[in-house]
PDB file of N, CA and C in Angstrom:
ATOM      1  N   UNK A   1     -23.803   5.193  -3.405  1.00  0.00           N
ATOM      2  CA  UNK A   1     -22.676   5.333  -4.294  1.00  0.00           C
ATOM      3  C   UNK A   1     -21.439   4.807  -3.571  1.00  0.00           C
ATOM      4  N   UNK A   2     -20.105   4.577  -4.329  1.00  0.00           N
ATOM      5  CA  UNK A   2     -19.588   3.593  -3.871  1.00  0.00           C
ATOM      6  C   UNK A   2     -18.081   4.526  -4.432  1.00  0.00           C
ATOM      7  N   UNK A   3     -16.812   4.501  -3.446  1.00  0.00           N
ATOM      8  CA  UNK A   3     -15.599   4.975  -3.850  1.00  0.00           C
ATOM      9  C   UNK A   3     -14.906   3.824  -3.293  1.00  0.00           C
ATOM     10  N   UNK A   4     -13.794   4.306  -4.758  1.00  0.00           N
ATOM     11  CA  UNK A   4     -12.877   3.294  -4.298  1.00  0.00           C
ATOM     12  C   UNK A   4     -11.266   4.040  -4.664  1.00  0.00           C
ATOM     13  N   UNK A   5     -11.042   3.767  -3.582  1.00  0.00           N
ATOM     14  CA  UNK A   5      -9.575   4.785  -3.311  1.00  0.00           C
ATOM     15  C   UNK A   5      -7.874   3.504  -3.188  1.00  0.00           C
ATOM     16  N   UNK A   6      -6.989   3.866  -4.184  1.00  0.00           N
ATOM     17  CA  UNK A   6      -6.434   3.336  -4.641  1.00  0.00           C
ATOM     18  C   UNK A   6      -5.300   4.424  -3.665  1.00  0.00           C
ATOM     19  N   UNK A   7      -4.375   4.004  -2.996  1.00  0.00           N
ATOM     20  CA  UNK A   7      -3.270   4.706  -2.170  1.00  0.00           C
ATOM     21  C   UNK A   7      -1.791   4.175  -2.148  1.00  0.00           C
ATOM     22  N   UNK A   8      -0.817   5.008  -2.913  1.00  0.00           N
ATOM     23  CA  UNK A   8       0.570   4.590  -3.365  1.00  0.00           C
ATOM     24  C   UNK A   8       1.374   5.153  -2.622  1.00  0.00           C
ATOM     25  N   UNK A   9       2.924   4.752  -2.186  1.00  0.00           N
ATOM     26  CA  UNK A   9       3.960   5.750  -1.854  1.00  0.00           C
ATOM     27  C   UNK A   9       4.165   6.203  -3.611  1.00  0.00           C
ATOM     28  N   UNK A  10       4.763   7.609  -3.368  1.00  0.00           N
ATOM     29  CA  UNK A  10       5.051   8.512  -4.588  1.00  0.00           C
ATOM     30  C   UNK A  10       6.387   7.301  -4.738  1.00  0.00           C
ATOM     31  N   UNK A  11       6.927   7.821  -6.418  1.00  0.00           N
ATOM     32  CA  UNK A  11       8.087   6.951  -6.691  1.00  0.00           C
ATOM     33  C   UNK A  11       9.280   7.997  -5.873  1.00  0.00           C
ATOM     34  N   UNK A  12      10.217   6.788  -5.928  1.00  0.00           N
ATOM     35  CA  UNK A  12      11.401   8.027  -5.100  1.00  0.00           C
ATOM     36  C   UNK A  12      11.216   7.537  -3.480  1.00  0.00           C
ATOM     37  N   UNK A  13      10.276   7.465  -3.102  1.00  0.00           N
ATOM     38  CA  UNK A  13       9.830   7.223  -1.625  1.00  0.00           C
ATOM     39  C   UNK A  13      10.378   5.823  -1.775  1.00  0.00           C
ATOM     40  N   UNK A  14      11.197   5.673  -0.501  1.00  0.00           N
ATOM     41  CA  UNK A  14      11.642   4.179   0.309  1.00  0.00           C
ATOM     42  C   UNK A  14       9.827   3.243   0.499  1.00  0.00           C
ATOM     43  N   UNK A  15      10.302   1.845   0.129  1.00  0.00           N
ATOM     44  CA  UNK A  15       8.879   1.499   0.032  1.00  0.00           C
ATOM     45  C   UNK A  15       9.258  -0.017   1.225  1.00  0.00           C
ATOM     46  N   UNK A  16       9.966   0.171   2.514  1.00  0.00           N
ATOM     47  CA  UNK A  16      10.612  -1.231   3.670  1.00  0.00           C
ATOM     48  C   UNK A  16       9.330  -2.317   3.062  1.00  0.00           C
ATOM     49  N   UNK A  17       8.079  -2.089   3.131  1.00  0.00           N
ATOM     50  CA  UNK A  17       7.076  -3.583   3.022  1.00  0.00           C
ATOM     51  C   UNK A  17       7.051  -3.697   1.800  1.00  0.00           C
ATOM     52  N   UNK A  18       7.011  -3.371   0.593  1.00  0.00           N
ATOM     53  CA  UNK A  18       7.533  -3.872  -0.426  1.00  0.00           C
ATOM     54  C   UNK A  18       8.915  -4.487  -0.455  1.00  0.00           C
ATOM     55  N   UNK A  19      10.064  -4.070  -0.143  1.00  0.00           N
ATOM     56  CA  UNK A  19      11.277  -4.576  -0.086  1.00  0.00           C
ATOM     57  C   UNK A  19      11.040  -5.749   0.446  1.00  0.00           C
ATOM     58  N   UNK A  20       9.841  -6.173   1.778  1.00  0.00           N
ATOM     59  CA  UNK A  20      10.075  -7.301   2.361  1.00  0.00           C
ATOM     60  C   UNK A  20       9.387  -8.226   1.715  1.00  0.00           C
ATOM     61  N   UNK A  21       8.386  -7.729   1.031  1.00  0.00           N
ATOM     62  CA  UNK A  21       7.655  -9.111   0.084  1.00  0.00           C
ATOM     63  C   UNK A  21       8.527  -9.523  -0.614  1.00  0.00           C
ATOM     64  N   UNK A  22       9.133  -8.406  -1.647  1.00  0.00           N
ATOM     65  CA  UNK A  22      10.163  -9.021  -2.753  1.00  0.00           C
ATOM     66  C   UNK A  22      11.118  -9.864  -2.106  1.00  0.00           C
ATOM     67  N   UNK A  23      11.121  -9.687  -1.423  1.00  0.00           N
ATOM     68  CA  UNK A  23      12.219 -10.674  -0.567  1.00  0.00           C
ATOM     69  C   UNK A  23      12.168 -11.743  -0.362  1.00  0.00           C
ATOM     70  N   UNK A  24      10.640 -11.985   0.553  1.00  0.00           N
ATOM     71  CA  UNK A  24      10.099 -13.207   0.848  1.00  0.00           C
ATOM     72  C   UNK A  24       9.351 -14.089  -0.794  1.00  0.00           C
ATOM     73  N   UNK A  25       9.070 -13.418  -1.950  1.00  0.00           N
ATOM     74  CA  UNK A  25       8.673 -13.832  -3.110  1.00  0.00           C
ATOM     75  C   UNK A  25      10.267 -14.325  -3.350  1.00  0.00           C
ATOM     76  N   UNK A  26      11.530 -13.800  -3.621  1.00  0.00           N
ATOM     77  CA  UNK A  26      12.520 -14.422  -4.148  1.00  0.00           C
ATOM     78  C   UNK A  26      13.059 -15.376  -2.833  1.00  0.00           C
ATOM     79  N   UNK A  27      12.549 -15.674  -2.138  1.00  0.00           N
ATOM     80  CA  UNK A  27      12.626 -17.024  -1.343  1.00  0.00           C
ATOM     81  C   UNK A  27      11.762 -17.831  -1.517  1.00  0.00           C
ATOM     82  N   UNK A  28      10.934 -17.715  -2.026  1.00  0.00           N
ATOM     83  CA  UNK A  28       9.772 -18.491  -2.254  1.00  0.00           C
ATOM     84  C   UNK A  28      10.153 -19.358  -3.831  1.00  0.00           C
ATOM     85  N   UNK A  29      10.479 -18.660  -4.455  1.00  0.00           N
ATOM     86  CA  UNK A  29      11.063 -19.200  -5.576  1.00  0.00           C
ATOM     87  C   UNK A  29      10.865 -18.474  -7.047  1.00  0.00           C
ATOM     88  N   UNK A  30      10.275 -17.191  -6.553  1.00  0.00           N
ATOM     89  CA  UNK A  30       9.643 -16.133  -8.013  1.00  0.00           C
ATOM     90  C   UNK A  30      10.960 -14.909  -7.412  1.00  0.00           C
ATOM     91  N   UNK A  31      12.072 -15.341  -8.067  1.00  0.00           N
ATOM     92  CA  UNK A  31      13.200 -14.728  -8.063  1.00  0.00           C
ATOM     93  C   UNK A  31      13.364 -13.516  -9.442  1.00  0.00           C
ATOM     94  N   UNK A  32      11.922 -13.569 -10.430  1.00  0.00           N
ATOM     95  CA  UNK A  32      11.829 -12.576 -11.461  1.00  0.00           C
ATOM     96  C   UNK A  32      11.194 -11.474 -11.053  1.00  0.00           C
ATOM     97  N   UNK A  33      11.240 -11.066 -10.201  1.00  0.00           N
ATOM     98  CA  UNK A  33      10.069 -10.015  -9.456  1.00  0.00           C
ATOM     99  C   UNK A  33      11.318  -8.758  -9.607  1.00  0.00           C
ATOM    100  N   UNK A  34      11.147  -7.842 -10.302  1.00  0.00           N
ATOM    101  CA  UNK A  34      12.318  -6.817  -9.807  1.00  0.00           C
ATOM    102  C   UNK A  34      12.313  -5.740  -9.204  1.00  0.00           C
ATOM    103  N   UNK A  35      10.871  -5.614  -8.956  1.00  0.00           N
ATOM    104  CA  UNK A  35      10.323  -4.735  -7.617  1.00  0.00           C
ATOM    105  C   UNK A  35       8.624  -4.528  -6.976  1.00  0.00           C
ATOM    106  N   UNK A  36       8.721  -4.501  -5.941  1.00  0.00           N
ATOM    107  CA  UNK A  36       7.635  -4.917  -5.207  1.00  0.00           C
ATOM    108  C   UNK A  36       7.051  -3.092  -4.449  1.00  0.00           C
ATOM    109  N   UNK A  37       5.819  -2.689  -5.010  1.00  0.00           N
ATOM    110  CA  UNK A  37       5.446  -1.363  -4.086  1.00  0.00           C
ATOM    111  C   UNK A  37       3.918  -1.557  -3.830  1.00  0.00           C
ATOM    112  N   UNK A  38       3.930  -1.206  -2.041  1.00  0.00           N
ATOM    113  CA  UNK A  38       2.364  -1.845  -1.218  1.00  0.00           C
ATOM    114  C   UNK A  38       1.986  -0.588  -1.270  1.00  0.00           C
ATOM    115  N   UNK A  39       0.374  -0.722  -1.264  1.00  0.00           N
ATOM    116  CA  UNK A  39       0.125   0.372  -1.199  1.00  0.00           C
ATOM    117  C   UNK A  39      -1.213   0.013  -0.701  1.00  0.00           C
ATOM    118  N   UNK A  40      -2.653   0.910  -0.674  1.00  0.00           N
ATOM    119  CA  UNK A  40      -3.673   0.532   0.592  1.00  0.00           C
ATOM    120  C   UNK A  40      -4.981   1.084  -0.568  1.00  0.00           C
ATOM    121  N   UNK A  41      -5.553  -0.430  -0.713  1.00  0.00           N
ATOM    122  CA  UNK A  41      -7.045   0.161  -1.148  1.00  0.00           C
ATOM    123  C   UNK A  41      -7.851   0.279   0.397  1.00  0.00           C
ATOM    124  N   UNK A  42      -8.687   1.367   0.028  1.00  0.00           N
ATOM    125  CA  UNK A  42     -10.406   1.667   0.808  1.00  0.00           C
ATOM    126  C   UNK A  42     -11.312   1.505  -0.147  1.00  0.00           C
ATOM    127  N   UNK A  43     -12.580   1.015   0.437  1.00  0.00           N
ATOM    128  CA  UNK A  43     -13.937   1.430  -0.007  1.00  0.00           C
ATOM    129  C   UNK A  43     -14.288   2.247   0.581  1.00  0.00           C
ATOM    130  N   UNK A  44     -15.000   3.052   0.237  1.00  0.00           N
ATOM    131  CA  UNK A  44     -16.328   3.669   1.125  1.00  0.00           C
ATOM    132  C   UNK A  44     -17.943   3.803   0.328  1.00  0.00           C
ATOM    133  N   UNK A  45     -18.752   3.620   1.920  1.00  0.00           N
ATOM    134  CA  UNK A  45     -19.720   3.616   0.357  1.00  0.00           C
ATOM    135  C   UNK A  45     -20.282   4.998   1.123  1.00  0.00           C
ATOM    136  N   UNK A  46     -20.984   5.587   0.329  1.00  0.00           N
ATOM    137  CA  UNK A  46     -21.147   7.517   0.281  1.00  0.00           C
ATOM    138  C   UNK A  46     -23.211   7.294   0.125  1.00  0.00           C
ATOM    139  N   UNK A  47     -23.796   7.859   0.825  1.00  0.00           N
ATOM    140  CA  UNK A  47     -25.048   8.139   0.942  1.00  0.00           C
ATOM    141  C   UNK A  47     -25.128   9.655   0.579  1.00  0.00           C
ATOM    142  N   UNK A  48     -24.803   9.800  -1.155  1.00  0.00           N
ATOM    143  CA  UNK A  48     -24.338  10.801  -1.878  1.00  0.00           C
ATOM    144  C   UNK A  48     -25.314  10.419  -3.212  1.00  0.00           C
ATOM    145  N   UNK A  49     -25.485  10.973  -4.170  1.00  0.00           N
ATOM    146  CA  UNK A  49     -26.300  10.516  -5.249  1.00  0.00           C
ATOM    147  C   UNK A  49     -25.537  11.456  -6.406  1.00  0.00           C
ATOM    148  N   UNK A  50     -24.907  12.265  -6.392  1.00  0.00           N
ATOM    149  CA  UNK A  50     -24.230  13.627  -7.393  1.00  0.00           C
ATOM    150  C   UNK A  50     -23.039  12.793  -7.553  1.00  0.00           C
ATOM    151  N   UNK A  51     -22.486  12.165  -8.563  1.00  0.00           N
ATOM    152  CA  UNK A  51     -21.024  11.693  -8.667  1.00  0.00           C
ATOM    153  C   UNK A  51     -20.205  13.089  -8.637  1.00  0.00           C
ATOM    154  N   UNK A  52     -19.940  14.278  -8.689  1.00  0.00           N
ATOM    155  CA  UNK A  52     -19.231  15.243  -8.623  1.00  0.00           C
ATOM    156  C   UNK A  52     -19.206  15.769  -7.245  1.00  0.00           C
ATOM    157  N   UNK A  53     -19.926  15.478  -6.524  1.00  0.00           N
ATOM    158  CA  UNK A  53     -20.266  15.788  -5.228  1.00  0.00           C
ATOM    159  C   UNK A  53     -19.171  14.647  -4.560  1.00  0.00           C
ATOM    160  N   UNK A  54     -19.822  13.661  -4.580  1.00  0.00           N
ATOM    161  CA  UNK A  54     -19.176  12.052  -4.187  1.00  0.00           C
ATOM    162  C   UNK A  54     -17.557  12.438  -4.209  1.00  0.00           C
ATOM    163  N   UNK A  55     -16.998  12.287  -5.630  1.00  0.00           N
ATOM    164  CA  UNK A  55     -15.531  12.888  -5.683  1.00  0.00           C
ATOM    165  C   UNK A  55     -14.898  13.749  -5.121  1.00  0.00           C
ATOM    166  N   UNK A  56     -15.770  15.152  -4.708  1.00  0.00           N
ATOM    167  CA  UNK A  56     -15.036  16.118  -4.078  1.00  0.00           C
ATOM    168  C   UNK A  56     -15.251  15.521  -2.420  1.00  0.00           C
ATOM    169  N   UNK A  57     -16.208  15.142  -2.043  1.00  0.00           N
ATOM    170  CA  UNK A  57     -15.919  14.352  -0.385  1.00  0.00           C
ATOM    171  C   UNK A  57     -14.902  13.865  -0.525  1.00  0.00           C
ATOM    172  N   UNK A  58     -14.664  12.645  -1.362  1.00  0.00           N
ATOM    173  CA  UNK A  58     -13.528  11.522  -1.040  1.00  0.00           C
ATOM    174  C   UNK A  58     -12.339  12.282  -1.456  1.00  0.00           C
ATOM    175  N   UNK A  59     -12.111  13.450  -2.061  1.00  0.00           N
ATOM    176  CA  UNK A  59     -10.996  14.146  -1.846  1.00  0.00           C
ATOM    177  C   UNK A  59     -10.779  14.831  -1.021  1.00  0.00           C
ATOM    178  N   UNK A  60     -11.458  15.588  -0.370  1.00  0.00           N
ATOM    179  CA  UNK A  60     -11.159  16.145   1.171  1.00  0.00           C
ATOM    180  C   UNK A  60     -10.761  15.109   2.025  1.00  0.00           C
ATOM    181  N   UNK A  61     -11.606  13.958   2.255  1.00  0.00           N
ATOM    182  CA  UNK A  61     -11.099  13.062   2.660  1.00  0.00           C
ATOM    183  C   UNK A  61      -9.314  12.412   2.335  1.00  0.00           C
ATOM    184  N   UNK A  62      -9.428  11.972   1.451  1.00  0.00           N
ATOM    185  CA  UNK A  62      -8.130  12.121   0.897  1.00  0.00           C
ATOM    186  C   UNK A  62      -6.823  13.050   1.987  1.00  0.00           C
ATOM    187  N   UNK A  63      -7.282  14.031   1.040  1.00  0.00           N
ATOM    188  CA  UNK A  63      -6.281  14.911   1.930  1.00  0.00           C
ATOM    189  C   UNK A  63      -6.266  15.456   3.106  1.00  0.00           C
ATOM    190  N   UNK A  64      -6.931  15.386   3.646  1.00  0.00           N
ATOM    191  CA  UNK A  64      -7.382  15.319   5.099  1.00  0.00           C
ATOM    192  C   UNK A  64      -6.797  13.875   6.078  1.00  0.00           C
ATOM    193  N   UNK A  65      -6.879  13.182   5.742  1.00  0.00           N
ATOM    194  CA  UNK A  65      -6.555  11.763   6.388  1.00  0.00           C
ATOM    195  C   UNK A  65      -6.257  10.674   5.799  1.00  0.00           C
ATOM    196  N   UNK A  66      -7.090  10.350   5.007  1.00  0.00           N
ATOM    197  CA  UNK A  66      -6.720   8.770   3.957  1.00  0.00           C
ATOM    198  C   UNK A  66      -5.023   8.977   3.326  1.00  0.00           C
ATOM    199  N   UNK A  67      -4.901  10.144   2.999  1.00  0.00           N
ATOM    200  CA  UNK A  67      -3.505   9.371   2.376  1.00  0.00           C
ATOM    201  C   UNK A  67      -2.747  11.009   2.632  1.00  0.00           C
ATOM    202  N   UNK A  68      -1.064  10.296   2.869  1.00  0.00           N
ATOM    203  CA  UNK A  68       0.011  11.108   3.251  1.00  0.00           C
ATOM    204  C   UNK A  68       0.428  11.817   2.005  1.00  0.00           C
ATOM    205  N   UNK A  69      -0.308  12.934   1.447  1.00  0.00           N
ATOM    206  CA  UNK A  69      -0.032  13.649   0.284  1.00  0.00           C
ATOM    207  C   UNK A  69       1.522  14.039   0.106  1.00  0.00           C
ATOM    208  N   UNK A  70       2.100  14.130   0.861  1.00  0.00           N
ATOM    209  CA  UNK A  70       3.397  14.560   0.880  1.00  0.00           C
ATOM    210  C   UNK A  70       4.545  13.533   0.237  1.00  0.00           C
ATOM    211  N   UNK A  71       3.847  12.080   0.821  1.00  0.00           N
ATOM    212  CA  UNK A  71       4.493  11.174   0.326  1.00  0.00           C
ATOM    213  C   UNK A  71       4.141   9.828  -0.316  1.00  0.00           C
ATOM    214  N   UNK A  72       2.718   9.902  -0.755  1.00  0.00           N
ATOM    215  CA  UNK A  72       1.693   9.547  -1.101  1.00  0.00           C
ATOM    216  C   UNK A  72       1.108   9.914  -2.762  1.00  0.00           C
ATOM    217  N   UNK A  73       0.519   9.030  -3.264  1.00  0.00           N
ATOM    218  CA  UNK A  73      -0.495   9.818  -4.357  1.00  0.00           C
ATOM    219  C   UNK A  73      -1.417   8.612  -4.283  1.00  0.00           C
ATOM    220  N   UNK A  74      -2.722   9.577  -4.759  1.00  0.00           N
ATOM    221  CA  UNK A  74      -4.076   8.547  -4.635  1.00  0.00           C
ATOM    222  C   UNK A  74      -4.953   8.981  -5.971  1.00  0.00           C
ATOM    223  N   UNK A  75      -5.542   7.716  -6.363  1.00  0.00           N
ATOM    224  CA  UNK A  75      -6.486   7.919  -7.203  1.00  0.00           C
ATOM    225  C   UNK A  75      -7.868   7.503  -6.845  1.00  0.00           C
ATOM    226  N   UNK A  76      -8.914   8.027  -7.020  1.00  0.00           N
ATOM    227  CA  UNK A  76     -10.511   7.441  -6.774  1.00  0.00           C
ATOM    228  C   UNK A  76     -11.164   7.622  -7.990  1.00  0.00           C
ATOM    229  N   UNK A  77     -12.168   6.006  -7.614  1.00  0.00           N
ATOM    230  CA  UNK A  77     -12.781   5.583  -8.704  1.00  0.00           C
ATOM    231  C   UNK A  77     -14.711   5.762  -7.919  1.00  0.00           C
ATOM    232  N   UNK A  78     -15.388   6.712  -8.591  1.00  0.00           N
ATOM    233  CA  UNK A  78     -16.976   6.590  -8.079  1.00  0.00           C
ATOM    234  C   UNK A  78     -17.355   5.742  -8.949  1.00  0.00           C
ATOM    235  N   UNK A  79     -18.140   5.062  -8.192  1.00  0.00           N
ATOM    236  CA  UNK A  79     -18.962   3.785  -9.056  1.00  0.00           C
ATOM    237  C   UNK A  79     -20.470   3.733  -8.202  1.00  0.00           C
TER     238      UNK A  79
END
């Protein structure tokens, strides 16, 4: 089984590497961009077979390490 974890700064949160793409995109010449926010896919693949099982790992995980809940939000997709 296969997760796939999608990892954002929350809105409100200062986003510096977004600011710097948009930056480098309106030098580039795509000056319509009116905001830029990075954020971090993972895979993992899970030697799990229960998709409800699968989900609750990659959420401990989650909050445990993969992503800064505080200033962070994440979504996962089992496939």
């Amino acid at each position: 089984m296969k997760a796939k974890v999608h990892i954002m700064l929350k809105a409100g949160v200062l986003d510096p590497q977004g600011r710097a793409v948009q930056h480098s995109l309106a030098a580039l010449g795509f000056a319509d961009v009116d905001e830029v926010r990075q954020g971090k896919y993972i895979e993992l693949d899970l030697n799990e077979d229960d998709q409800a099982a699968a989900r609750a790992r990659v959420e401990a995980m989650c909050r445990q390490l993969l992503a800064n809940t505080v200033i962070e939000t994440y979504s996962i997709e089992i496939v």
